[in-house]
N, C-alpha and C. Protein backbone atom coordinates (compact mmCIF):
# COMPACT_ATOMS: atom_id res chain seq x y z
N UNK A 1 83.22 -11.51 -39.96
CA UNK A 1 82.65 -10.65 -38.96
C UNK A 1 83.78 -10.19 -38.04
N UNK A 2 84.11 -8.99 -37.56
CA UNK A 2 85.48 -8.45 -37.32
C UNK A 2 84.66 -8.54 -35.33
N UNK A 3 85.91 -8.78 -34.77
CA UNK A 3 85.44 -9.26 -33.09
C UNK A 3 85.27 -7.89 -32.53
N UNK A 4 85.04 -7.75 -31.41
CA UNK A 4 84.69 -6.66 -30.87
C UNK A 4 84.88 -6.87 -29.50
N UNK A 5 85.81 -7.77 -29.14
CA UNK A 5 86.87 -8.19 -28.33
C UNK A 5 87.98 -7.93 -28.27
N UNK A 6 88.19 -7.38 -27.66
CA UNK A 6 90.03 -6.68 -27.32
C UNK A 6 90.77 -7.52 -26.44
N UNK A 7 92.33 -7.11 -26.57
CA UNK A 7 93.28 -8.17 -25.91
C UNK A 7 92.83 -8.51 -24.56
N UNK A 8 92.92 -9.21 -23.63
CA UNK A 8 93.71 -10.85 -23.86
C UNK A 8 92.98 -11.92 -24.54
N UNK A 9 91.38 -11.33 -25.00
CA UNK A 9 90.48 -11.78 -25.34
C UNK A 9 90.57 -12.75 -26.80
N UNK A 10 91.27 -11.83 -27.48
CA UNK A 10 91.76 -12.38 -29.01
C UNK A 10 91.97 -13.60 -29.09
N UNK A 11 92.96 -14.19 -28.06
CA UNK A 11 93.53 -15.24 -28.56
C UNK A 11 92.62 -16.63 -28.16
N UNK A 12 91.29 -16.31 -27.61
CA UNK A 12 90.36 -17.22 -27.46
C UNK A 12 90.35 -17.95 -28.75
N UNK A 13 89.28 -19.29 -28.50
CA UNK A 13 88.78 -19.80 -29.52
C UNK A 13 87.38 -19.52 -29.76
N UNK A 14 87.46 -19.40 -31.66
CA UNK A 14 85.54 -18.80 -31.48
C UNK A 14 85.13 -19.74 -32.80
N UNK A 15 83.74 -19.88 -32.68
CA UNK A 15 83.07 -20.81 -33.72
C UNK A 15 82.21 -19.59 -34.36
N UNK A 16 81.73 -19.60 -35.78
CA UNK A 16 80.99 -18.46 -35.85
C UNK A 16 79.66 -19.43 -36.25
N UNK A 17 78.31 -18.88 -35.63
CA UNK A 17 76.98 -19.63 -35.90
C UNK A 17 76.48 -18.96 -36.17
N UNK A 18 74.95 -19.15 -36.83
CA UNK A 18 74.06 -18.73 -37.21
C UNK A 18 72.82 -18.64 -35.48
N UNK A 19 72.12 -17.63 -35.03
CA UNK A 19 71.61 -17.35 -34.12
C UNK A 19 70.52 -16.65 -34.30
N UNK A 20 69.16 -17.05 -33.85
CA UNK A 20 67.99 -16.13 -34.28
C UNK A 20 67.63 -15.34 -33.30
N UNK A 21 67.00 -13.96 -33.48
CA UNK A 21 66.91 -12.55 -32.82
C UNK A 21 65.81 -12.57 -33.29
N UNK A 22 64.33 -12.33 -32.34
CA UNK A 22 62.93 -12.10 -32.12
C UNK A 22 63.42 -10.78 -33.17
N UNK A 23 62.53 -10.40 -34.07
CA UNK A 23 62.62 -9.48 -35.03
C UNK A 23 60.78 -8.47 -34.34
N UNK A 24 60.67 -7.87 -34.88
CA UNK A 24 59.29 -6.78 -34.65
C UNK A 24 58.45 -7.59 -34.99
N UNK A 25 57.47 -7.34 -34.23
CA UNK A 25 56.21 -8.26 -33.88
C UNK A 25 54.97 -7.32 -33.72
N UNK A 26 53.44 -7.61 -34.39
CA UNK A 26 52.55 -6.97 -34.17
C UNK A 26 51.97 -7.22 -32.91
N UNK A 27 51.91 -6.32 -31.80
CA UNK A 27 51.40 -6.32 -30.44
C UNK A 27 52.02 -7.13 -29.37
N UNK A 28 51.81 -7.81 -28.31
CA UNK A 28 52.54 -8.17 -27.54
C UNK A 28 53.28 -9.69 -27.88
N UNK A 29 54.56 -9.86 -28.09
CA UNK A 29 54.72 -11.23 -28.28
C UNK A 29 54.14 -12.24 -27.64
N UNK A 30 53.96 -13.72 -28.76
CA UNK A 30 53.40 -14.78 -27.55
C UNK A 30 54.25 -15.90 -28.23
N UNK A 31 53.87 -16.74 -27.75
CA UNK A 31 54.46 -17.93 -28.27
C UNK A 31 52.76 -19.47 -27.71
N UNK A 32 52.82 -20.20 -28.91
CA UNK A 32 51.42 -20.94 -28.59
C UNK A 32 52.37 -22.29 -28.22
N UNK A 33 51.30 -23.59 -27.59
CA UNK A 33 52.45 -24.57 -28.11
C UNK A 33 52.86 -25.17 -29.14
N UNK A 34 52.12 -24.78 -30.44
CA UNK A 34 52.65 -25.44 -31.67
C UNK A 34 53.90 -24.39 -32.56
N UNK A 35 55.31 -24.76 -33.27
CA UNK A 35 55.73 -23.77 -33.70
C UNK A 35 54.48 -22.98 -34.42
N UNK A 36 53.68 -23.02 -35.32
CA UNK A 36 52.80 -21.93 -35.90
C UNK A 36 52.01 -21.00 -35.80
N UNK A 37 51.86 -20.75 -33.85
CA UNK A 37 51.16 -20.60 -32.94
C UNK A 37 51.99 -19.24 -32.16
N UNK A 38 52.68 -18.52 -33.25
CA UNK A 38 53.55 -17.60 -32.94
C UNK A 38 53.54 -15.87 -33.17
N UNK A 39 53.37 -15.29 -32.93
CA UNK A 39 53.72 -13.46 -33.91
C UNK A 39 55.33 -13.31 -33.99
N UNK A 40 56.01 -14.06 -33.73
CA UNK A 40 57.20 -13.68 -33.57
C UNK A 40 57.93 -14.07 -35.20
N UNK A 41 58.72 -13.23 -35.65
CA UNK A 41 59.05 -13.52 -36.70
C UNK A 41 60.82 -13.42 -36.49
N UNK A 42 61.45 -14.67 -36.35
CA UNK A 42 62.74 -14.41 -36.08
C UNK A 42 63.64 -14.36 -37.03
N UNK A 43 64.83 -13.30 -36.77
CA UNK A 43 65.96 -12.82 -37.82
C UNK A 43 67.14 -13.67 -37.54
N UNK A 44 67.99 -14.41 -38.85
CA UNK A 44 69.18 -14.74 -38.60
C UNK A 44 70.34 -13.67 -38.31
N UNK A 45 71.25 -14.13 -37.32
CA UNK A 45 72.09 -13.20 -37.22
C UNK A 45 73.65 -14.47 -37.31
N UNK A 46 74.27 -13.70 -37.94
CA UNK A 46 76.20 -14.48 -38.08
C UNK A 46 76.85 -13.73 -36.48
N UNK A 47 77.19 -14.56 -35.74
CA UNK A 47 77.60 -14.07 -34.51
C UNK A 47 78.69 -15.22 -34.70
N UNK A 48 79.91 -14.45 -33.45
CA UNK A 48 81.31 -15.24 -33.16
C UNK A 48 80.75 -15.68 -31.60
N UNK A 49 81.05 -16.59 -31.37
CA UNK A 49 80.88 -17.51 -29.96
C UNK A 49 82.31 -18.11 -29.15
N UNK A 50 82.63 -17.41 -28.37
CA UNK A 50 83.99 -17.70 -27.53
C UNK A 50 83.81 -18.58 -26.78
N UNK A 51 85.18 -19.79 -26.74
CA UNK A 51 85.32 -20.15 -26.04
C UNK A 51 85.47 -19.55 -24.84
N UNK A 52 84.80 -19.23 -23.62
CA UNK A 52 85.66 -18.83 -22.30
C UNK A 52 85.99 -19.35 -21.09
N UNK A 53 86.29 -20.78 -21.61
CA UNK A 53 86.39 -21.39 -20.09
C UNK A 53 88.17 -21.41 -20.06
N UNK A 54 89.31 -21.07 -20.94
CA UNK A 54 90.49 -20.79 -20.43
C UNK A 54 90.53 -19.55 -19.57
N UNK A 55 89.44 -18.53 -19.73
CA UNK A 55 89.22 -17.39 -18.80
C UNK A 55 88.39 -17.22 -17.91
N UNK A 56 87.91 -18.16 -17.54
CA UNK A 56 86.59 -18.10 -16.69
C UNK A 56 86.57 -18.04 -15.36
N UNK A 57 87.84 -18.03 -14.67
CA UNK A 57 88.29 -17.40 -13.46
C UNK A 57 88.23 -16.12 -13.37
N UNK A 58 88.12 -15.41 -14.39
CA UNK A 58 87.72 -13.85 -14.32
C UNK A 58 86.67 -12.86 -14.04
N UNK A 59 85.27 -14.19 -14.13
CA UNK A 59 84.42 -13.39 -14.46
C UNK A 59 83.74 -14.10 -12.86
N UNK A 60 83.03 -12.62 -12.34
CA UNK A 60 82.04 -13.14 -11.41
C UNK A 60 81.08 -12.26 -11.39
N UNK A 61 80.10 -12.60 -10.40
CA UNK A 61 78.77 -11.72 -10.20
C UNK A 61 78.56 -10.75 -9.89
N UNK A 62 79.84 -9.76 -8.76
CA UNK A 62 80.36 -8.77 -8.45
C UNK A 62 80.75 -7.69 -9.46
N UNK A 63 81.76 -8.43 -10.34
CA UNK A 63 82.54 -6.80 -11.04
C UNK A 63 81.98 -7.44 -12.52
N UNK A 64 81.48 -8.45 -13.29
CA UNK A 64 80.79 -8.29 -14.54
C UNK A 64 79.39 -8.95 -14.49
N UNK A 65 78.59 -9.26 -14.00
CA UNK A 65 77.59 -9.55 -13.52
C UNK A 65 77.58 -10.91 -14.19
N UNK A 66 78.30 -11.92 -14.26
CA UNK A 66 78.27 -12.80 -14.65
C UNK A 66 79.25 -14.38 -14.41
N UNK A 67 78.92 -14.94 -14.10
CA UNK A 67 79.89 -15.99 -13.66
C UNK A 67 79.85 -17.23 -14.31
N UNK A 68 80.76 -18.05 -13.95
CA UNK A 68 80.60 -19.36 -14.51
C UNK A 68 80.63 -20.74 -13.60
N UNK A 69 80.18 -21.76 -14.04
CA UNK A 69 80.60 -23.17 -13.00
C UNK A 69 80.82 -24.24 -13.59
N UNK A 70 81.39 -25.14 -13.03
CA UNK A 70 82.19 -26.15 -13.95
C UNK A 70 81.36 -27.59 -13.43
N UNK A 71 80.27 -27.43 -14.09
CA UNK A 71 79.29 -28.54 -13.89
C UNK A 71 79.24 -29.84 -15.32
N UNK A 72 80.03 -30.73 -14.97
CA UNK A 72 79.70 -31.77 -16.16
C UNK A 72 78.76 -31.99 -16.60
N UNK A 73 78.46 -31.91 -17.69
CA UNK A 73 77.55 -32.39 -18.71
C UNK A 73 76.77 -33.51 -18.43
N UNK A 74 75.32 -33.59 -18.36
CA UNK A 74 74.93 -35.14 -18.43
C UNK A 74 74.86 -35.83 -19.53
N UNK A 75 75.47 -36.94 -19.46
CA UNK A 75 75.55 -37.87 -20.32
C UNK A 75 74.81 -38.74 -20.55
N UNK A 76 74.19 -39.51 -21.62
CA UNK A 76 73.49 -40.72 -21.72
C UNK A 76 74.30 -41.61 -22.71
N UNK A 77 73.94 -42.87 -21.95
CA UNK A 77 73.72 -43.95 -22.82
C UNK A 77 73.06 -44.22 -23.95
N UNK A 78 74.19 -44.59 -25.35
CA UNK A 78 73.61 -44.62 -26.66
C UNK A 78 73.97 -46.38 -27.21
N UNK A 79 72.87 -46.72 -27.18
CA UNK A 79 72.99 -48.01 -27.67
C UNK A 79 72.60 -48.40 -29.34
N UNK A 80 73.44 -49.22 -29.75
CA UNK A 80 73.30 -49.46 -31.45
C UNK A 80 71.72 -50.04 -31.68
N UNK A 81 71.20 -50.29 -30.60
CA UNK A 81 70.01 -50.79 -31.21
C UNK A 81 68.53 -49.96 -30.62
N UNK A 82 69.00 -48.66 -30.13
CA UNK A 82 67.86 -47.94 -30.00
C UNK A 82 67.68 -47.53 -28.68
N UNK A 83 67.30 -46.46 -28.39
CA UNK A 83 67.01 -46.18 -26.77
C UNK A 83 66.23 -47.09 -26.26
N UNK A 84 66.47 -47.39 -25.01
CA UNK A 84 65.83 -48.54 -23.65
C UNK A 84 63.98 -48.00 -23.36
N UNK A 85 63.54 -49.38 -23.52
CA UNK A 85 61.93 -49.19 -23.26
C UNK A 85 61.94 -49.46 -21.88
């Protein structure tokens, strides 16, 4: 899949995934709570996914409508004998 990212952008790192896109749907989409409970019929798409946190001082809410924050991950505890009752 050829990028559609231009320099300084290139030299990022990218993973390429598989990503699903709501495809045409008869009448208004819904979603039920069971997956089968759906009109939505979703399309795979091959997309490139950038790393951008070596650039992420660049981007804010002002000049690309988008920003970032450097919030750690929550972590859990994984024990060999099974999650805690």
């Amino acid at each position: 899949m050829p990028s559609v990212m231009t320099e300084p952008y290139q030299t990022l790192t990218s993973v390429e995934a598989t990503l699903n896109y709501a495809g045409p749907t008869n009448g208004k989409p819904y979603f039920g709570l069971e997956a089968y409970e759906s009109n939505i019929a979703f399309e795979p798409h091959q997309v490139l996914i950038y790393d951008a946190r070596p650039i992420q001082n660049q981007f804010s809410r002002d000049r690309k409508a988008l920003s970032s924050s450097n919030m750690p991950a929550p972590q859990q505890r994984i024990h060999e004998s099974g999650p805690r009752t």
